[in-house]
C-alpha atoms as a PDB file:
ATOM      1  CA  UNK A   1      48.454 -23.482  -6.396  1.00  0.00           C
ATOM      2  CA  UNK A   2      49.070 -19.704  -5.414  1.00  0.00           C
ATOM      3  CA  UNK A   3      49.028 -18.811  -2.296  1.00  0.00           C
ATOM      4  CA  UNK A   4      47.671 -15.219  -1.320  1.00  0.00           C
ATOM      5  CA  UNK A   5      49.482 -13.448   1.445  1.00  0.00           C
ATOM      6  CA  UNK A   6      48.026 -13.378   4.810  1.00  0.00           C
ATOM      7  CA  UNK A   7      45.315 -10.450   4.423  1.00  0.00           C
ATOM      8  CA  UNK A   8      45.045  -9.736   0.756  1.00  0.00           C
ATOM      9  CA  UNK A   9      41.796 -10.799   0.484  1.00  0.00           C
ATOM     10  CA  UNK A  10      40.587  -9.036   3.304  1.00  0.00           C
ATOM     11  CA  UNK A  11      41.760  -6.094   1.677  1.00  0.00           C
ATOM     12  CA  UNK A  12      40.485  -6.674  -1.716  1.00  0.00           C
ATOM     13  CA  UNK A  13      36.767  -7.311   0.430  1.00  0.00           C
ATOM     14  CA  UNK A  14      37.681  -4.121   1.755  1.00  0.00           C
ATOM     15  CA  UNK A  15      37.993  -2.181  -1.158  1.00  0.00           C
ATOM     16  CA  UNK A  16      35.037  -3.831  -2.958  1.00  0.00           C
ATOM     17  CA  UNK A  17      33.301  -2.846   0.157  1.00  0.00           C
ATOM     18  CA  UNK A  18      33.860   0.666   0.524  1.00  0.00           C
ATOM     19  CA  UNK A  19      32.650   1.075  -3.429  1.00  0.00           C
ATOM     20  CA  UNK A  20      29.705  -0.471  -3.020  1.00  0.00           C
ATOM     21  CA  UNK A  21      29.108   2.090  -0.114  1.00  0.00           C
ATOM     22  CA  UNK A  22      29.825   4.587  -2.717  1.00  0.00           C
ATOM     23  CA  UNK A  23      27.509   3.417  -5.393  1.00  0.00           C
ATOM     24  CA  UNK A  24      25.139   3.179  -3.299  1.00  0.00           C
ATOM     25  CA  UNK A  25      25.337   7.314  -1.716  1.00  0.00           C
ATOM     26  CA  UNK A  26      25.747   8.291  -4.821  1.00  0.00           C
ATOM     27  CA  UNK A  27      22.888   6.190  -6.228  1.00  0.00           C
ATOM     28  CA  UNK A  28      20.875   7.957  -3.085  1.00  0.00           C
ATOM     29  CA  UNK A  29      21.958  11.502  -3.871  1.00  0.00           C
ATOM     30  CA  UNK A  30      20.878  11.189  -7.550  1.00  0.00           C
ATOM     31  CA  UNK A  31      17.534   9.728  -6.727  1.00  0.00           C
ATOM     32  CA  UNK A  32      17.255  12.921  -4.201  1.00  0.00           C
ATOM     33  CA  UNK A  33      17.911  15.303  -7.057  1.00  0.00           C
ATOM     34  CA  UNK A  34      15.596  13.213  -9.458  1.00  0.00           C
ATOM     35  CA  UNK A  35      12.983  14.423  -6.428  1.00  0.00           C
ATOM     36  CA  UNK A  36      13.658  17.526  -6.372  1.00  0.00           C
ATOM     37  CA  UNK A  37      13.653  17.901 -10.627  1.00  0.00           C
ATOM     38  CA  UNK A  38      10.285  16.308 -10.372  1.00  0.00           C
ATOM     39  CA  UNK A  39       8.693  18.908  -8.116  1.00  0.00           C
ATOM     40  CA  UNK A  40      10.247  21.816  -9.819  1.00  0.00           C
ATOM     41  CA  UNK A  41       9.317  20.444 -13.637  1.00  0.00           C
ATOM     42  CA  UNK A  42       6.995  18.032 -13.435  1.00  0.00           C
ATOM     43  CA  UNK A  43       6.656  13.957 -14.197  1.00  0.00           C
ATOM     44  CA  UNK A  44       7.591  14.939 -17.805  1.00  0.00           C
ATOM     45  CA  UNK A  45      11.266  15.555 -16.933  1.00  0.00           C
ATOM     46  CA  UNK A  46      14.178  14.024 -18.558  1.00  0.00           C
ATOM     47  CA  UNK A  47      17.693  13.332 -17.759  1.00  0.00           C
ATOM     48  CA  UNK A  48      18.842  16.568 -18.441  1.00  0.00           C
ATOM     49  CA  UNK A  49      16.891  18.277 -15.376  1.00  0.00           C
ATOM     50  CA  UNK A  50      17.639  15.848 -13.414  1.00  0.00           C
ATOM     51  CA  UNK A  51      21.485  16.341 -13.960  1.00  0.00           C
ATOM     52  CA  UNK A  52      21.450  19.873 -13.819  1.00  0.00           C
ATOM     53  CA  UNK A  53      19.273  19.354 -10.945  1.00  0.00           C
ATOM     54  CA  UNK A  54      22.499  17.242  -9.142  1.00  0.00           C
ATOM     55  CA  UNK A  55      25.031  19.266 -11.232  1.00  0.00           C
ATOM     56  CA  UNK A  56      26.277  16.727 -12.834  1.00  0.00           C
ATOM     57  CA  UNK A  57      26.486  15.099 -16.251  1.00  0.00           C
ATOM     58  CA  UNK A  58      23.974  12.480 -18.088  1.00  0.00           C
ATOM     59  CA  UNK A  59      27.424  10.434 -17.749  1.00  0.00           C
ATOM     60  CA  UNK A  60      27.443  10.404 -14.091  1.00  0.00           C
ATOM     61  CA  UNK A  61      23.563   9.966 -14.109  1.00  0.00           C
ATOM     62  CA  UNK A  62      23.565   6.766 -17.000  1.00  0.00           C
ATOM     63  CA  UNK A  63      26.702   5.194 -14.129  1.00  0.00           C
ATOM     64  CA  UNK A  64      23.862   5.193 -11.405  1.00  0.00           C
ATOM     65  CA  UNK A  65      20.591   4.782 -12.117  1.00  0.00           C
ATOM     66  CA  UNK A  66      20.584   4.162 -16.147  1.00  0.00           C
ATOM     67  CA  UNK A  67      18.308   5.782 -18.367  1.00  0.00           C
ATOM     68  CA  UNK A  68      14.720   7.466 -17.247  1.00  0.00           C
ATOM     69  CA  UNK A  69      12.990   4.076 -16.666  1.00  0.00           C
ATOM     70  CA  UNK A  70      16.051   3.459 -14.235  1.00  0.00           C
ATOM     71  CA  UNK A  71      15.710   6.981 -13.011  1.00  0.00           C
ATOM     72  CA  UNK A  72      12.181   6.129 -12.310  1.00  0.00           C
ATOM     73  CA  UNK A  73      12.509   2.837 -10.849  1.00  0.00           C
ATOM     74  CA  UNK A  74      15.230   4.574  -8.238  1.00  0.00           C
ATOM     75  CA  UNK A  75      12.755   7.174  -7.034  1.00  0.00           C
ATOM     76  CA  UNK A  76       9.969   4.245  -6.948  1.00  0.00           C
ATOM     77  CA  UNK A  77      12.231   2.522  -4.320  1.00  0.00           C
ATOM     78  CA  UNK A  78      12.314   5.840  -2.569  1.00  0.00           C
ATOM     79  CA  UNK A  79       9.011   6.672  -2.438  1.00  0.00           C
ATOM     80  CA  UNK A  80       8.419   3.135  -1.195  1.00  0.00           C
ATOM     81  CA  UNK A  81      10.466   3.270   1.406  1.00  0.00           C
ATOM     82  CA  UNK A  82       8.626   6.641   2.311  1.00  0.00           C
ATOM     83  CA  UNK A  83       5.293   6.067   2.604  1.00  0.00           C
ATOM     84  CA  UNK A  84       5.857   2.276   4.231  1.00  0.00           C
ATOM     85  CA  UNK A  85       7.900   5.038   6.599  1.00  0.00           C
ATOM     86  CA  UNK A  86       4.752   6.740   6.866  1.00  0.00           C
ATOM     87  CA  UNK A  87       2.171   4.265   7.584  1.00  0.00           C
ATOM     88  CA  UNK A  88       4.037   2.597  10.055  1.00  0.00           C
ATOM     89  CA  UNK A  89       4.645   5.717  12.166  1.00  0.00           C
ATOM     90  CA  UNK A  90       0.592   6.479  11.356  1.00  0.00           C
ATOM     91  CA  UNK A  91      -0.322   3.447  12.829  1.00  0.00           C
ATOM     92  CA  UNK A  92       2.425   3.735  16.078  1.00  0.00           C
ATOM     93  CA  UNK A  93       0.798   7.148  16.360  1.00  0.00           C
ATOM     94  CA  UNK A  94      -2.824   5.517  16.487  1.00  0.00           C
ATOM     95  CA  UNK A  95      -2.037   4.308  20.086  1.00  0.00           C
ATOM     96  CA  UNK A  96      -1.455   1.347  22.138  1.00  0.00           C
ATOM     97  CA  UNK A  97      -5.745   1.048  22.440  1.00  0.00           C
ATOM     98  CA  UNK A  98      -6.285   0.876  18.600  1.00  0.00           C
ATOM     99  CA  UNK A  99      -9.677   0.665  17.012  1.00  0.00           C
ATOM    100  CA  UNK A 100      -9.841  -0.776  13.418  1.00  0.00           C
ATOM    101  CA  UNK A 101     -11.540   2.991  12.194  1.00  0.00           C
ATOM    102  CA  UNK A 102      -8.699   4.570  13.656  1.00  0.00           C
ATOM    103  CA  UNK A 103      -5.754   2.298  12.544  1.00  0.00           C
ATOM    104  CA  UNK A 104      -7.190   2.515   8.765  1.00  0.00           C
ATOM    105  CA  UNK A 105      -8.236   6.115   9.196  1.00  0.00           C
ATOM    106  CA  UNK A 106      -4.169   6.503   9.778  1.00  0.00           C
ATOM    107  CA  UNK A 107      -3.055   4.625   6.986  1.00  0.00           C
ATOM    108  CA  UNK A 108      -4.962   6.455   4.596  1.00  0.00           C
ATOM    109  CA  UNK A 109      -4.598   9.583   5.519  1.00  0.00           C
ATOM    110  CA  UNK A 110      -0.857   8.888   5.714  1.00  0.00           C
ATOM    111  CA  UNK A 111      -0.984   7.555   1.647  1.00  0.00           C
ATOM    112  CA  UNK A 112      -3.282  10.622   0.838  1.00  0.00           C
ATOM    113  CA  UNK A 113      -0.740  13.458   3.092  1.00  0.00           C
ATOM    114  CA  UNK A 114       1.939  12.159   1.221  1.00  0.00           C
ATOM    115  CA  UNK A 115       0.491  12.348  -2.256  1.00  0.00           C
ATOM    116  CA  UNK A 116      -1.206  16.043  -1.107  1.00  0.00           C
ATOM    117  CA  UNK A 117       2.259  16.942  -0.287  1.00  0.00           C
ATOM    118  CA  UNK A 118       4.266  15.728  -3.616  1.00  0.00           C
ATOM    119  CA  UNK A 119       1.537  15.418  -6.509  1.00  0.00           C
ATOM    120  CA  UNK A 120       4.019  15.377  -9.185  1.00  0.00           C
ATOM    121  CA  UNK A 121       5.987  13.265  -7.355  1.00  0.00           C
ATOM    122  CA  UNK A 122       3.088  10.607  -7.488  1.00  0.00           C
ATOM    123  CA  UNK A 123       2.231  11.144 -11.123  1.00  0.00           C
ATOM    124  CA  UNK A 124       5.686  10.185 -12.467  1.00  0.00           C
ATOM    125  CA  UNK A 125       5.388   7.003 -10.019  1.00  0.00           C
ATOM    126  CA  UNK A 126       2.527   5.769 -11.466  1.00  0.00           C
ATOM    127  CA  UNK A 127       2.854   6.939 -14.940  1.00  0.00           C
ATOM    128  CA  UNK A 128       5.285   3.964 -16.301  1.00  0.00           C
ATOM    129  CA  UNK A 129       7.636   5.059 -18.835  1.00  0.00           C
ATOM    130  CA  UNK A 130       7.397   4.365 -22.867  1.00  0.00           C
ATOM    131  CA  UNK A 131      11.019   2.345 -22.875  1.00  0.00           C
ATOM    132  CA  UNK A 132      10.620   0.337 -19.982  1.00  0.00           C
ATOM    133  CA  UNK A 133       8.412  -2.418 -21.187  1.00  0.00           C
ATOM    134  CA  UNK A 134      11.058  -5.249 -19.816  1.00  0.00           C
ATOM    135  CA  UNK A 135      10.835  -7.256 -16.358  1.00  0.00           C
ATOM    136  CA  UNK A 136       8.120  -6.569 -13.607  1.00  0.00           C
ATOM    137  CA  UNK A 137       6.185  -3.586 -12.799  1.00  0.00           C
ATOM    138  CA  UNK A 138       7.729  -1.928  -9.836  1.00  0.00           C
ATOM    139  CA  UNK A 139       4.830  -0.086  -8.841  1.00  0.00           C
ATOM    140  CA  UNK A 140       2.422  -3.457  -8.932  1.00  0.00           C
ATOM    141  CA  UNK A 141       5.647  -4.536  -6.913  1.00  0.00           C
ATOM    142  CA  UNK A 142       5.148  -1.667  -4.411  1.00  0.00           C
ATOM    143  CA  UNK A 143       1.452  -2.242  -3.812  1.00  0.00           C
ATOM    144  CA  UNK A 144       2.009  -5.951  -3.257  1.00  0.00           C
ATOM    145  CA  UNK A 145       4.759  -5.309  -1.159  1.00  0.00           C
ATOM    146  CA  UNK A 146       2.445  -2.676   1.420  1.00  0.00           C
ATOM    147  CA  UNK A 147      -0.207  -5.302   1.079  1.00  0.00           C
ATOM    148  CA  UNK A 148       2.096  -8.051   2.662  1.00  0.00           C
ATOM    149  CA  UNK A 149       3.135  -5.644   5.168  1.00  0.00           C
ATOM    150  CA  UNK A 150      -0.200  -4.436   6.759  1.00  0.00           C
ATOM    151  CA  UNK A 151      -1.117  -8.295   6.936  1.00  0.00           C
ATOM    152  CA  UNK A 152       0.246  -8.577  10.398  1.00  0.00           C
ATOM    153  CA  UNK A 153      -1.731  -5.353  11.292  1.00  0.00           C
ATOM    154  CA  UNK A 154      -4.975  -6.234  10.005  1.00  0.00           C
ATOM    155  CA  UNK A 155      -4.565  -9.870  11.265  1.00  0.00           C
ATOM    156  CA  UNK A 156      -4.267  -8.667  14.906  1.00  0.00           C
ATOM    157  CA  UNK A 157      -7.221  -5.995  14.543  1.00  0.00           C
ATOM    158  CA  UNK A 158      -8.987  -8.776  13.725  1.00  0.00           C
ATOM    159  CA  UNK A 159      -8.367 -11.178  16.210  1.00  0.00           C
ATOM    160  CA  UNK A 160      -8.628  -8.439  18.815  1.00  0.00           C
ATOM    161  CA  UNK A 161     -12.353  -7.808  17.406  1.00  0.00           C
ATOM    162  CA  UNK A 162     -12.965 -11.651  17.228  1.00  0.00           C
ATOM    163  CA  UNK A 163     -11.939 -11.595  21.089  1.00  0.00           C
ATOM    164  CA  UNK A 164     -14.501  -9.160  21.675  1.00  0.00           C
ATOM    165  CA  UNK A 165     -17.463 -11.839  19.457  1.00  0.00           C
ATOM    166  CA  UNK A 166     -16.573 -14.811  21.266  1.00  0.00           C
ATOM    167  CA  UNK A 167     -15.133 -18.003  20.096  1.00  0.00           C
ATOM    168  CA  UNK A 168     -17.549 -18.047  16.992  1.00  0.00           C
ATOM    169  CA  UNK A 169     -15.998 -14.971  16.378  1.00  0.00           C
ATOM    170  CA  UNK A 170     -12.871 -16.484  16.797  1.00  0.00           C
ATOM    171  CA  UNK A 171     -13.035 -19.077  14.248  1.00  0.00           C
ATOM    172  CA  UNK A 172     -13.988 -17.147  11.708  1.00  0.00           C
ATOM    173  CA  UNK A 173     -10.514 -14.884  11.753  1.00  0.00           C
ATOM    174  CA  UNK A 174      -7.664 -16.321   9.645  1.00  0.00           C
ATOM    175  CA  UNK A 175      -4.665 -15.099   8.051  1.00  0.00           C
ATOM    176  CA  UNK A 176      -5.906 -15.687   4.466  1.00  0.00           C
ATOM    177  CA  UNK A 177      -9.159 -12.792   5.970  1.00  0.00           C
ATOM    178  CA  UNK A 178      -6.340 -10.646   7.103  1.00  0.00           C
ATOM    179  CA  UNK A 179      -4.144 -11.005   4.101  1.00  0.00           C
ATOM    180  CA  UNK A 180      -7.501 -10.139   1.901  1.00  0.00           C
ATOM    181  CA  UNK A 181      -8.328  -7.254   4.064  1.00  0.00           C
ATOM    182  CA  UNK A 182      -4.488  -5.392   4.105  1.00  0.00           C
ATOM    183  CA  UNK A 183      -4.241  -6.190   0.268  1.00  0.00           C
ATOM    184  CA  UNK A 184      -8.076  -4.975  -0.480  1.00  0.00           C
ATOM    185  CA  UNK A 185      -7.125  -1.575   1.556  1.00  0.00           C
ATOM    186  CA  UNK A 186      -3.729  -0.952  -0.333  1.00  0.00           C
ATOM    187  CA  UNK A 187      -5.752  -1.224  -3.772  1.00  0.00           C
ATOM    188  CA  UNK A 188      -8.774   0.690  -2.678  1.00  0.00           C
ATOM    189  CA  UNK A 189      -6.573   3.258  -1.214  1.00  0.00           C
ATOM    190  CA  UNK A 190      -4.277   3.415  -4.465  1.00  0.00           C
ATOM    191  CA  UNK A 191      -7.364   3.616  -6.854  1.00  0.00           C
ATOM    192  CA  UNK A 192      -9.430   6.238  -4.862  1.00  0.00           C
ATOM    193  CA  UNK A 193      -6.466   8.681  -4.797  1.00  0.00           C
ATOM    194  CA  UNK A 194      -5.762   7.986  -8.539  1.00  0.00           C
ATOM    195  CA  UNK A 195      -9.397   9.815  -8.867  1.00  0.00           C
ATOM    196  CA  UNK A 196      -8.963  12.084  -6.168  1.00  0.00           C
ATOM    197  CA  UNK A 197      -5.939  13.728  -6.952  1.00  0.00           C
ATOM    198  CA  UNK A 198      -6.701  14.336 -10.872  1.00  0.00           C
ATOM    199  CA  UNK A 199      -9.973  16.007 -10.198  1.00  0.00           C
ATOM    200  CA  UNK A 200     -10.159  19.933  -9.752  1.00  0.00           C
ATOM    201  CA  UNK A 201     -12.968  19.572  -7.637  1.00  0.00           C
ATOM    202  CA  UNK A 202     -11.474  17.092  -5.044  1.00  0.00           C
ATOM    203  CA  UNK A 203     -13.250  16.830  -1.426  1.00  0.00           C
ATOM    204  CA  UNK A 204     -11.003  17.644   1.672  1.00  0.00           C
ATOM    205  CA  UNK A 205      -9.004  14.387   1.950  1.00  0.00           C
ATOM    206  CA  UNK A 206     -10.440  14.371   5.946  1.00  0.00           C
ATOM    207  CA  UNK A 207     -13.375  12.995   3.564  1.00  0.00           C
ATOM    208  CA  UNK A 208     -11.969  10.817   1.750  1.00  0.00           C
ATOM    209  CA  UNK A 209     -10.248   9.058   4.937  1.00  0.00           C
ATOM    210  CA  UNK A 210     -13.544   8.956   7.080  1.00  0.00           C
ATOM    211  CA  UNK A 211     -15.690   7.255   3.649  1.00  0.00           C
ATOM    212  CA  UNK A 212     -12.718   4.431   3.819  1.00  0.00           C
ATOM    213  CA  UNK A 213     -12.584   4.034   7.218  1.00  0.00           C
ATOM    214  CA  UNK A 214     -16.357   3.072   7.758  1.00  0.00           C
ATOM    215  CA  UNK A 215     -15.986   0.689   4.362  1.00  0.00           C
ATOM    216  CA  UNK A 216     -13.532  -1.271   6.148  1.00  0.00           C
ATOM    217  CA  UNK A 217     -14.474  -0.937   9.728  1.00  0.00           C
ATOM    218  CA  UNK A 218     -18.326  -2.518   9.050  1.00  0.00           C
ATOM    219  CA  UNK A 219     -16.470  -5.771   8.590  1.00  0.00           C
ATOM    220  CA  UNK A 220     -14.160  -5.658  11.916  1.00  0.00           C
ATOM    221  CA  UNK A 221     -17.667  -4.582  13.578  1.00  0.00           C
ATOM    222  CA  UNK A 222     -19.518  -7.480  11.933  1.00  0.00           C
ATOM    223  CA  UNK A 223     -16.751 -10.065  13.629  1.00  0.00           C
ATOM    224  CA  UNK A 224     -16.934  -8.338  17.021  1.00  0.00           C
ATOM    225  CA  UNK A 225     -20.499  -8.440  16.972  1.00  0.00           C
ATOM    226  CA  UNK A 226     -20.703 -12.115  16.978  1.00  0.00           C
ATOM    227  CA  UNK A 227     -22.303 -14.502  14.994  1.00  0.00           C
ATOM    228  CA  UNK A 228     -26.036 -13.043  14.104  1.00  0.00           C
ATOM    229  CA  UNK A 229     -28.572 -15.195  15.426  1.00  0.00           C
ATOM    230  CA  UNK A 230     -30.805 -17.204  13.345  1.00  0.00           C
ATOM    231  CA  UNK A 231     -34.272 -15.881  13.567  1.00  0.00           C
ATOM    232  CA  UNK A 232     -37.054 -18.329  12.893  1.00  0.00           C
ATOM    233  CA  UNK A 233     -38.575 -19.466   9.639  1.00  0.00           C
ATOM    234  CA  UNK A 234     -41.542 -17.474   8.654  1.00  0.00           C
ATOM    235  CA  UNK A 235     -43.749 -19.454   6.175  1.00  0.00           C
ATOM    236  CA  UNK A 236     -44.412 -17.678   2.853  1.00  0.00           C
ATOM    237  CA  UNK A 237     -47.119 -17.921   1.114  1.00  0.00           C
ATOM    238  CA  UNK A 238     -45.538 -20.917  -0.857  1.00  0.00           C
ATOM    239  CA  UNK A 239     -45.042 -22.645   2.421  1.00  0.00           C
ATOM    240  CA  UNK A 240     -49.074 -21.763   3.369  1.00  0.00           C
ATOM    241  CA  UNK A 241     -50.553 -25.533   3.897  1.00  0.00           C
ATOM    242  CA  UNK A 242     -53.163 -26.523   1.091  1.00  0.00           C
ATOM    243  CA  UNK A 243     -56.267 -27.526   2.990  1.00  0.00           C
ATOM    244  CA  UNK A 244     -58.611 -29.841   0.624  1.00  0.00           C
ATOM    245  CA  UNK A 245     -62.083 -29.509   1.016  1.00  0.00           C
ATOM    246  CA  UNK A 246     -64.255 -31.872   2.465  1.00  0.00           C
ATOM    247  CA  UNK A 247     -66.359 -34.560   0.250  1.00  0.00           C
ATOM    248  CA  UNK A 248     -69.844 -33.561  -0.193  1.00  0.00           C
ATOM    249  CA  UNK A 249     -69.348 -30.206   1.947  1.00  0.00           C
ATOM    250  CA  UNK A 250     -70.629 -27.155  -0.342  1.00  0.00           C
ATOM    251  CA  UNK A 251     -68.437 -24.225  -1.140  1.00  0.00           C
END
């Protein structure tokens, strides 16, 4: 059996290393230019803007990210990274003495800023391209992945509410409510600004964020309201009691 001398396959790591570190700036500075080509052309673009937008070649382009589906699952991953970037500085911003309203109030208006600010951006995100009809979707990928992320946050905005409704309250919290509540915002958020950004007429997005806001916070005030009491049974008129008359007495 060969023997290797002492350190060769450190270096070898080494080298392997320092490509991947390559591919992968290079991989980032072509899904920057793919930005930029989108908000100077458009979600039509092709791969020629894009690589005279990083002047380069298709070539270099094809090497990095593939063709447009790969161009367009690179600047997915980007914009992924942004607006989870977003949301968790929204909700960091919010304060240390959070109410639900104001914690969802940030998230939206964080998902809604973002598409304000880069429109085209969001319509080549969520328009899926014609020749990528292989694997999984990457933006059904991105909502599910926002969804398991605000989890955490909506479980302890709900336990803080439940603390506030007493143990009834308490018992009613659990991670599958929390997990139904983050994932239920992400796809109500996604779905309104899918309308809201195609229409001409579109209300102020301060709108928008307050309507969602009160949706979601009725249910966190429901829990730290306490269980409702019971009031009593009023008899209907099916419940009225049949009295029978008496034998022999005359109507």
């Amino acid at each position: 059996m060969e023997t290797l001398p002492h350190g060769a396959a450190r270096r070898i790591d080494g080298r392997t290393t320092r490509w991947d570190a390559h591919r992968a700036r290079r991989r980032a500075e072509l899904t920057q230019a793919a930005l930029r080509a989108l908000r100077r052309h458009g979600p039509g673009i092709g791969m020629e803007e894009i690589a005279a937008e990083a002047c380069t070649s298709r070539t270099v382009l094809y090497r990095h990210l593939g063709d447009r589906a790969g161009a367009w699952r690179a600047v997915i991953e980007s914009v992924d990274a942004l607006v989870w970037g977003d949301m968790a500085a929204a909700t960091e911003a919010a304060g240390t003495q959070r109410s639900p309203r104001t914690v969802i109030a940030a998230i939206t208006d964080s998902y809604l800023a973002l598409v304000e600010r880069d429109p085209e951006i969001y319509r080549f995100v969520v328009t899926r391209p014609l020749n990528d009809t292989d694997g999984d979707d990457p933006v059904a990928g991105m909502s599910s992945r926002m969804g398991e992320r605000l989890t955490p946050v909506m479980e302890h905005l709900l336990r803080t509410a439940a603390r506030a409704g007493g143990a009834a309250g308490a018992a009613s919290v659990t991670s599958e409510t929390a997990r139904t509540l983050a994932h239920g915002l992400v796809g109500l958020v996604r779905f309104v600004c899918e309308d809201w950004v195609s229409r001409h007429d579109r209300p102020p997005r301060e709108q928008l964020v307050n309507e969602v806001a009160e949706l979601f916070g009725a249910r966190f005030d429901a829990i730290a309201a306490g269980p409702a009491t019971p009031r009593a049974a009023q008899p209907g008129p099916q419940d009225t009691p049949c009295t029978h008359p008496t034998p022999g007495a005359t109507r």
